[in-house]
C-alpha atoms as a PDB file:
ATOM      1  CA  UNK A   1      -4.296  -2.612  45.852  1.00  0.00           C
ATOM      2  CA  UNK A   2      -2.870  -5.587  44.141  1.00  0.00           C
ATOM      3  CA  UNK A   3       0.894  -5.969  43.301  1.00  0.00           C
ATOM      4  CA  UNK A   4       1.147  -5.480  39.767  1.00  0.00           C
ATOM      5  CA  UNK A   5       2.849  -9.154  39.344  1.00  0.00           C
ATOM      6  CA  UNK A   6       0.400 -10.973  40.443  1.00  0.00           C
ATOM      7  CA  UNK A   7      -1.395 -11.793  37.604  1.00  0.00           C
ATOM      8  CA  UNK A   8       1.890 -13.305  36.439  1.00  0.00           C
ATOM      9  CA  UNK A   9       2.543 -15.286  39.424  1.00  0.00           C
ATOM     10  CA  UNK A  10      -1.062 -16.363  39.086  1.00  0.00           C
ATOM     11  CA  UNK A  11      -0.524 -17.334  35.234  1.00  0.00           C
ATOM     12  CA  UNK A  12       2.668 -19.181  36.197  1.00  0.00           C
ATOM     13  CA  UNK A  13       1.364 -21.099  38.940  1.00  0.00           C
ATOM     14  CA  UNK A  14      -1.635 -22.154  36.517  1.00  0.00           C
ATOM     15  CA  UNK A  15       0.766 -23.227  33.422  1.00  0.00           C
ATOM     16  CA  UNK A  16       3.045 -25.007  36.185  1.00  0.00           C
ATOM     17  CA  UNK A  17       0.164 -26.901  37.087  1.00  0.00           C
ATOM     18  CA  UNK A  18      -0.963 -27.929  33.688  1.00  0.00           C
ATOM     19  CA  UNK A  19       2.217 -29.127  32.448  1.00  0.00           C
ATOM     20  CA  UNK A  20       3.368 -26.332  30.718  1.00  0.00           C
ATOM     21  CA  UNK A  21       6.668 -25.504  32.661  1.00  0.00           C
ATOM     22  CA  UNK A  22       8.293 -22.362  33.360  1.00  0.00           C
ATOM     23  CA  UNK A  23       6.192 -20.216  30.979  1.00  0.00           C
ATOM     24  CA  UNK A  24       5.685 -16.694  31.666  1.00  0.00           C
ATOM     25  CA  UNK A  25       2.217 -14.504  31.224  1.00  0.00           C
ATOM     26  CA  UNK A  26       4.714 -12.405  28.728  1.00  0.00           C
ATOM     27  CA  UNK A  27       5.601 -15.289  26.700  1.00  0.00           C
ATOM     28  CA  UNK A  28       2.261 -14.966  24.830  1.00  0.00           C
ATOM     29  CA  UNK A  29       3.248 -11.896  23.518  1.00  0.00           C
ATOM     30  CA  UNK A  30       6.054 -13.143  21.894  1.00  0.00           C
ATOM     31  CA  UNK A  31       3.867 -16.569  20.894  1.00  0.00           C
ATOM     32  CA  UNK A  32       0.841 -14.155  19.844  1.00  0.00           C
ATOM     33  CA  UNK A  33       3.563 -12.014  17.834  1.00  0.00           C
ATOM     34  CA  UNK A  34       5.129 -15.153  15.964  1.00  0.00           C
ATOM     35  CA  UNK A  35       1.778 -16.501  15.287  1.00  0.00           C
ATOM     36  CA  UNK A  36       0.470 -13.874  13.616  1.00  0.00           C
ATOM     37  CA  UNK A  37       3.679 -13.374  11.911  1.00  0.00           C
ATOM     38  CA  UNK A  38       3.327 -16.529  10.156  1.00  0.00           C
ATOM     39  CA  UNK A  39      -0.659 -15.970   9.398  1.00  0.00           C
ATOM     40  CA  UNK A  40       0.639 -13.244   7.658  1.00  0.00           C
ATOM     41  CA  UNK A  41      -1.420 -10.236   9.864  1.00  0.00           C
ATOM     42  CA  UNK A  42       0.246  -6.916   8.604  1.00  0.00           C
ATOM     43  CA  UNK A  43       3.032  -6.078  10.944  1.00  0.00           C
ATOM     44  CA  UNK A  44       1.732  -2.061  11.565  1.00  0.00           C
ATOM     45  CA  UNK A  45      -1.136  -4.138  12.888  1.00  0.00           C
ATOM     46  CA  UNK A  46       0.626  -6.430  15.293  1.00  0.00           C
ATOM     47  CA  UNK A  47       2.658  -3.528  15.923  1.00  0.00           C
ATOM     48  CA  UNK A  48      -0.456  -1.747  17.445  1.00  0.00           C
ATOM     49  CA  UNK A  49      -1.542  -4.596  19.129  1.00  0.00           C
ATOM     50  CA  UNK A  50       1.859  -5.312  21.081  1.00  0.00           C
ATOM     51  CA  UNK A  51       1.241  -1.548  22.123  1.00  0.00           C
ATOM     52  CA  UNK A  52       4.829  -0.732  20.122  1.00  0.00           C
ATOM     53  CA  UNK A  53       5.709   2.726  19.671  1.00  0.00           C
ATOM     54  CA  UNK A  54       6.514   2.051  16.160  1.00  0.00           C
ATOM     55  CA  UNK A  55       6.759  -1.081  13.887  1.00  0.00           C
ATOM     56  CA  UNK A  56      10.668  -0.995  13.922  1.00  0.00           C
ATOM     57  CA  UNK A  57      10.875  -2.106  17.574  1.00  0.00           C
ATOM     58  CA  UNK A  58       8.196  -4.604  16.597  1.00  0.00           C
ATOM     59  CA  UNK A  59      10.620  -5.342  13.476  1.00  0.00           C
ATOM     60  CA  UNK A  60      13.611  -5.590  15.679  1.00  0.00           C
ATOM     61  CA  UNK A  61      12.356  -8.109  18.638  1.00  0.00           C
ATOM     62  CA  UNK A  62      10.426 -10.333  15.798  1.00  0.00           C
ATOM     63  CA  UNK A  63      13.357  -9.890  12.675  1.00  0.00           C
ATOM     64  CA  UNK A  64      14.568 -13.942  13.249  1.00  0.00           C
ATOM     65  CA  UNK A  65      10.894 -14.374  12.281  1.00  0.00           C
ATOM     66  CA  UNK A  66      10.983 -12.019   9.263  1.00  0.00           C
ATOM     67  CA  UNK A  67      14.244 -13.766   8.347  1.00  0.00           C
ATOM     68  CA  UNK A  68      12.381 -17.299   7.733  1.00  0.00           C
ATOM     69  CA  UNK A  69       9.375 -15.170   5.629  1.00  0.00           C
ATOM     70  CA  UNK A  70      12.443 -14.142   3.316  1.00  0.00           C
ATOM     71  CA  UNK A  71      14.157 -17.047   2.811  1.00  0.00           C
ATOM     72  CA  UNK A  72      10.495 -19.001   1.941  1.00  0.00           C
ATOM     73  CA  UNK A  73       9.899 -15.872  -0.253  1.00  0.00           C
ATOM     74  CA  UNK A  74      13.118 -16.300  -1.723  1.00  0.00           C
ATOM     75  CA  UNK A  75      12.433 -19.977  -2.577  1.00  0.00           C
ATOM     76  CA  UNK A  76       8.803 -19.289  -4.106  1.00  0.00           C
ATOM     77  CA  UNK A  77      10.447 -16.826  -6.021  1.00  0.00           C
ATOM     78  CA  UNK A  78      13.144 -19.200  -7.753  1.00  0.00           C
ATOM     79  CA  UNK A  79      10.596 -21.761  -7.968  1.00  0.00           C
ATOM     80  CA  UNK A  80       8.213 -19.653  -9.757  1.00  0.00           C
ATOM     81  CA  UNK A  81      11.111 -18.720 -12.342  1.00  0.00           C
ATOM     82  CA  UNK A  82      11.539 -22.490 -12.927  1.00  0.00           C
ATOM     83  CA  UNK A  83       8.483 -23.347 -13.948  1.00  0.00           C
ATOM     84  CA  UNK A  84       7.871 -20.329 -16.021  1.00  0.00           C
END
């Protein structure tokens, strides 16, 4: 039976050879998380899809990303009572 890393050594000897650097198999998680962050997926559903136990440990790892959403809310928000 296969070591469980392997597929991760595999992955980073693949994204060393196309340039990419040291980038780990897990780092998509975290890329897959922040992208759908920003496309504005639900985050119960991301939640599910990291395989979280509950959307505050999803909430805690991704909150510097949550931070930006309310700061750009905050600024839509001001705008909008500006022009209205």
């Amino acid at each position: 039976m296969n070591s469980p890393d392997v597929p991760s050594r595999r992955f980073k000897s693949v994204a060393k050879k196309a340039g990419l650097g040291e980038f780990r198999l897990h780092d998509l998680r975290h890329t897959f998380a922040t992208i759908s962050l920003e496309a504005g997926v639900p985050i119960k559903v991301i939640s599910e899809r990291l395989g979280h136990s509950s959307v505050t440990t999803t909430m805690d790892i991704y909150s510097h990303v949550c931070s930006e959403f309310q700061r750009k809310a905050q600024k839509i928000f001001n705008q909008y009572l500006e022009n209205n």
